[in-house]
Protein backbone atom coordinates (compact mmCIF):
# COMPACT_ATOMS: atom_id res chain seq x y z
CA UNK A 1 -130.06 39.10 195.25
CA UNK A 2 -126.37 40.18 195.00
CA UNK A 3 -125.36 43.82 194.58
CA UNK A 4 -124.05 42.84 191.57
CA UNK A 5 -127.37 40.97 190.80
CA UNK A 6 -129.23 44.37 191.30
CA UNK A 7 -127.11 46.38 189.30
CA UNK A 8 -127.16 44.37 186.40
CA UNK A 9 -130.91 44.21 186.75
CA UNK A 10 -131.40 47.98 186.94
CA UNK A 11 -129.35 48.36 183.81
CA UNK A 12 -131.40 45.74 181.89
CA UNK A 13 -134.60 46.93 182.94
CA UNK A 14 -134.17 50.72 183.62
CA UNK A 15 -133.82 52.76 186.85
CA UNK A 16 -137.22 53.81 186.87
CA UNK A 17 -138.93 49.95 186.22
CA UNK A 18 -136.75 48.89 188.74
CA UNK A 19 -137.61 51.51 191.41
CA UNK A 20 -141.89 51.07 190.41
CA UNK A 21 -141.43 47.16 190.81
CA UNK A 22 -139.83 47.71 194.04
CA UNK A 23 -142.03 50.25 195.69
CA UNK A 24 -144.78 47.52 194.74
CA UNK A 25 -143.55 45.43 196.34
CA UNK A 26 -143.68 46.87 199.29
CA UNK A 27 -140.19 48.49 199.42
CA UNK A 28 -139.52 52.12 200.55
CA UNK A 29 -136.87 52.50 197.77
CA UNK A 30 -136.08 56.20 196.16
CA UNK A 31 -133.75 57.87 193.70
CA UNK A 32 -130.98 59.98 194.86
CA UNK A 33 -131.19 63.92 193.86
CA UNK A 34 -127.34 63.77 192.70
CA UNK A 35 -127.36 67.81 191.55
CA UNK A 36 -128.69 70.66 193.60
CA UNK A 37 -131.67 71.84 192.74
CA UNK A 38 -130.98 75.42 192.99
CA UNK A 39 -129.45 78.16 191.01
CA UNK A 40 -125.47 77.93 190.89
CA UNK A 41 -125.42 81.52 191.90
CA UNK A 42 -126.78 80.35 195.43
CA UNK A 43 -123.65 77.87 195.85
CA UNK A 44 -120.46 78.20 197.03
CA UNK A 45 -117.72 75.34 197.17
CA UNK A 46 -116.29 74.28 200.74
CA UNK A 47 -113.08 72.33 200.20
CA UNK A 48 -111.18 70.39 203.06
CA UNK A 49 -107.93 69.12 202.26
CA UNK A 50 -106.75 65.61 204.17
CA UNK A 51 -103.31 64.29 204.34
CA UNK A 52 -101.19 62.33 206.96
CA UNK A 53 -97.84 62.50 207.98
CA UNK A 54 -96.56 60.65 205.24
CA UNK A 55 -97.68 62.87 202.73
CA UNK A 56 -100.63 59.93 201.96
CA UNK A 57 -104.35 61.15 201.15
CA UNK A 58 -107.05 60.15 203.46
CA UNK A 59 -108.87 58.18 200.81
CA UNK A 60 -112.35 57.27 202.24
CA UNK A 61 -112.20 59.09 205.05
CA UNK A 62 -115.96 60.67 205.35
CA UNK A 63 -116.16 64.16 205.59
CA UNK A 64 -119.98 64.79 206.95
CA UNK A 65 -122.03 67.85 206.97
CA UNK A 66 -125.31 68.44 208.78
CA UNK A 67 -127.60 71.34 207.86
CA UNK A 68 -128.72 72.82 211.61
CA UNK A 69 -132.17 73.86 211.90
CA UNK A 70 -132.17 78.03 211.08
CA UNK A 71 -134.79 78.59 208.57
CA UNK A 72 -133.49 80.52 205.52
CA UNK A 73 -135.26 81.93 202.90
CA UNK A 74 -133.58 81.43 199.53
CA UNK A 75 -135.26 82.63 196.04
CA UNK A 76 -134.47 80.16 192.99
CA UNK A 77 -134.10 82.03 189.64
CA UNK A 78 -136.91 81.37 189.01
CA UNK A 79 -138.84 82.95 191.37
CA UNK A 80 -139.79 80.09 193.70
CA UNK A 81 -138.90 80.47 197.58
CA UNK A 82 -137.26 77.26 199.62
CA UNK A 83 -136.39 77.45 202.97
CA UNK A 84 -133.39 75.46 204.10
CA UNK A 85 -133.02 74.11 207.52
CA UNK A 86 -136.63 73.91 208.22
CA UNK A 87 -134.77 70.29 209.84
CA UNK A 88 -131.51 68.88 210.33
CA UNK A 89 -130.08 66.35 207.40
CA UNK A 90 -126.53 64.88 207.06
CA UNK A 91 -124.85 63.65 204.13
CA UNK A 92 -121.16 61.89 204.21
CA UNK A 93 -118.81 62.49 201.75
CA UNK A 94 -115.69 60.68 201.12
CA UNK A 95 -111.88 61.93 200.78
CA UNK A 96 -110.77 61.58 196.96
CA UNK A 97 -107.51 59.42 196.36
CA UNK A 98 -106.57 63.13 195.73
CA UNK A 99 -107.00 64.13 199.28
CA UNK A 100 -110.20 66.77 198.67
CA UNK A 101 -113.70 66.65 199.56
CA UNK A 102 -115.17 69.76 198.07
CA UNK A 103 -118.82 69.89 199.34
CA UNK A 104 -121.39 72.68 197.45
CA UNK A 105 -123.02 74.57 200.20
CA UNK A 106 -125.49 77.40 199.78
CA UNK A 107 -124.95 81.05 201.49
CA UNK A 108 -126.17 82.01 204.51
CA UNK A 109 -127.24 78.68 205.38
CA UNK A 110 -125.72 76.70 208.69
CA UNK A 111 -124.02 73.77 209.32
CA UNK A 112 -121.73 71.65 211.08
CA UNK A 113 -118.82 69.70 209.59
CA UNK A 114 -117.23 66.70 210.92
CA UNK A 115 -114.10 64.67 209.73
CA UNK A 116 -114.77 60.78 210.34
CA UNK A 117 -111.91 59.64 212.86
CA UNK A 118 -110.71 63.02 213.93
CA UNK A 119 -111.43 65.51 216.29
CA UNK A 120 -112.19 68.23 213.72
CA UNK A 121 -115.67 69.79 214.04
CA UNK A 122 -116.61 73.17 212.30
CA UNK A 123 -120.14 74.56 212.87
CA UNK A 124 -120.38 78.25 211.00
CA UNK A 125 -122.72 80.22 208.81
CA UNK A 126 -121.56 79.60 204.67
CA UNK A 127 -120.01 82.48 203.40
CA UNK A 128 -120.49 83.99 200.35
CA UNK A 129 -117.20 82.76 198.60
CA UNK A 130 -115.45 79.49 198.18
CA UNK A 131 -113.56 79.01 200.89
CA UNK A 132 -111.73 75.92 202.97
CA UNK A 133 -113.88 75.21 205.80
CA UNK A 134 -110.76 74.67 208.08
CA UNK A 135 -109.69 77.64 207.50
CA UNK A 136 -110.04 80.05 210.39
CA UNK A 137 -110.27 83.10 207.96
CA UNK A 138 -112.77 81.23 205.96
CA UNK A 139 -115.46 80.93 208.51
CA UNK A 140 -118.38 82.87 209.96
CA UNK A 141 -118.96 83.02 213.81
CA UNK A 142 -117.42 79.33 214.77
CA UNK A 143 -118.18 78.50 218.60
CA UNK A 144 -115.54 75.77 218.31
CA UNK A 145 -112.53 78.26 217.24
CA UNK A 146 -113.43 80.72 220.64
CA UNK A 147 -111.45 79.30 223.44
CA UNK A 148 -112.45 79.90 226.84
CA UNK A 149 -109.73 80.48 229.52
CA UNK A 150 -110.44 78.05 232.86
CA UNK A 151 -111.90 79.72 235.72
CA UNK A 152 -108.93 80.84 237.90
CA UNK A 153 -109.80 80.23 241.02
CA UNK A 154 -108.84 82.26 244.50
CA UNK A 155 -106.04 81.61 246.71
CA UNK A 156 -107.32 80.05 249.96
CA UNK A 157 -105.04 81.23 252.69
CA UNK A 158 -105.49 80.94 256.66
CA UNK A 159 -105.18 84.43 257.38
């Protein structure tokens, strides 16, 4: 089957007939979580902003964040306790023809951000506050924004 075979299948029969009829068939096949799950009031927005030279947006450039392994205890408003970063995940997310990628992140947690084709790479602790995560302000301890001088070494002389 097409793509385009699929889709018009899925909206015919349903998302969740097609999903059932493919998992019986012996298919691993499951539906993306496209909302958070958690309170807003645990979010904050991390925006990167991508243009080139030319004043062009970066469209589909992937902009991909991976949750590192720290264990954090969040409470949900209603009362139920998750812990994020019990392992690492990574998601991709692509430039808009705008040239933003604004990625919802919850406090306290940590990750690392990459831009596809670049040599940008942010790992840092989410602050409480939107914030642009290229920003130097914007970020919690960073060990890729502490530069270590070179080791000078002595003058060898034959004295």
């Amino acid at each position: 089957m097409t793509n385009e075979e699929i889709l018009n299948l899925i909206d015919a029969e349903g998302e969740d007939k097609f999903v059932a009829a493919m998992q019986a068939l012996g298919y691993y096949v499951q539906k993306k979580q496209s909302d958070p799950i958690v309170d807003s009031s645990l979010l904050v927005t991390g925006t990167i902003r991508i243009l080139d030279a030319r004043g062009h947006a970066q469209v589909g450039i992937s902009v991909i964040v991976e949750t590192l392994q720290q264990r954090l205890k969040i409470t949900n408003t209603n009362d139920v306790d998750y812990y994020i970063g019990v392992s690492r995940s990574t998601k991709a997310i692509s430039i808009t023809p705008n040239g933003v990628c604004n990625v919802k992140l919850i406090k306290g947690s940590r990750v690392r951000v990459f831009v596809e084709n670049s040599d940008i790479t942010r790992e840092f602790i989410v602050p409480t506050s939107d914030f642009d995560i290229l920003s130097v302000q914007s970020v919690a301890p960073d060990i890729y924004t502490n530069v270590i001088p070179a080791y000078q070494y002595p003058i060898r002389s034959d004295v």
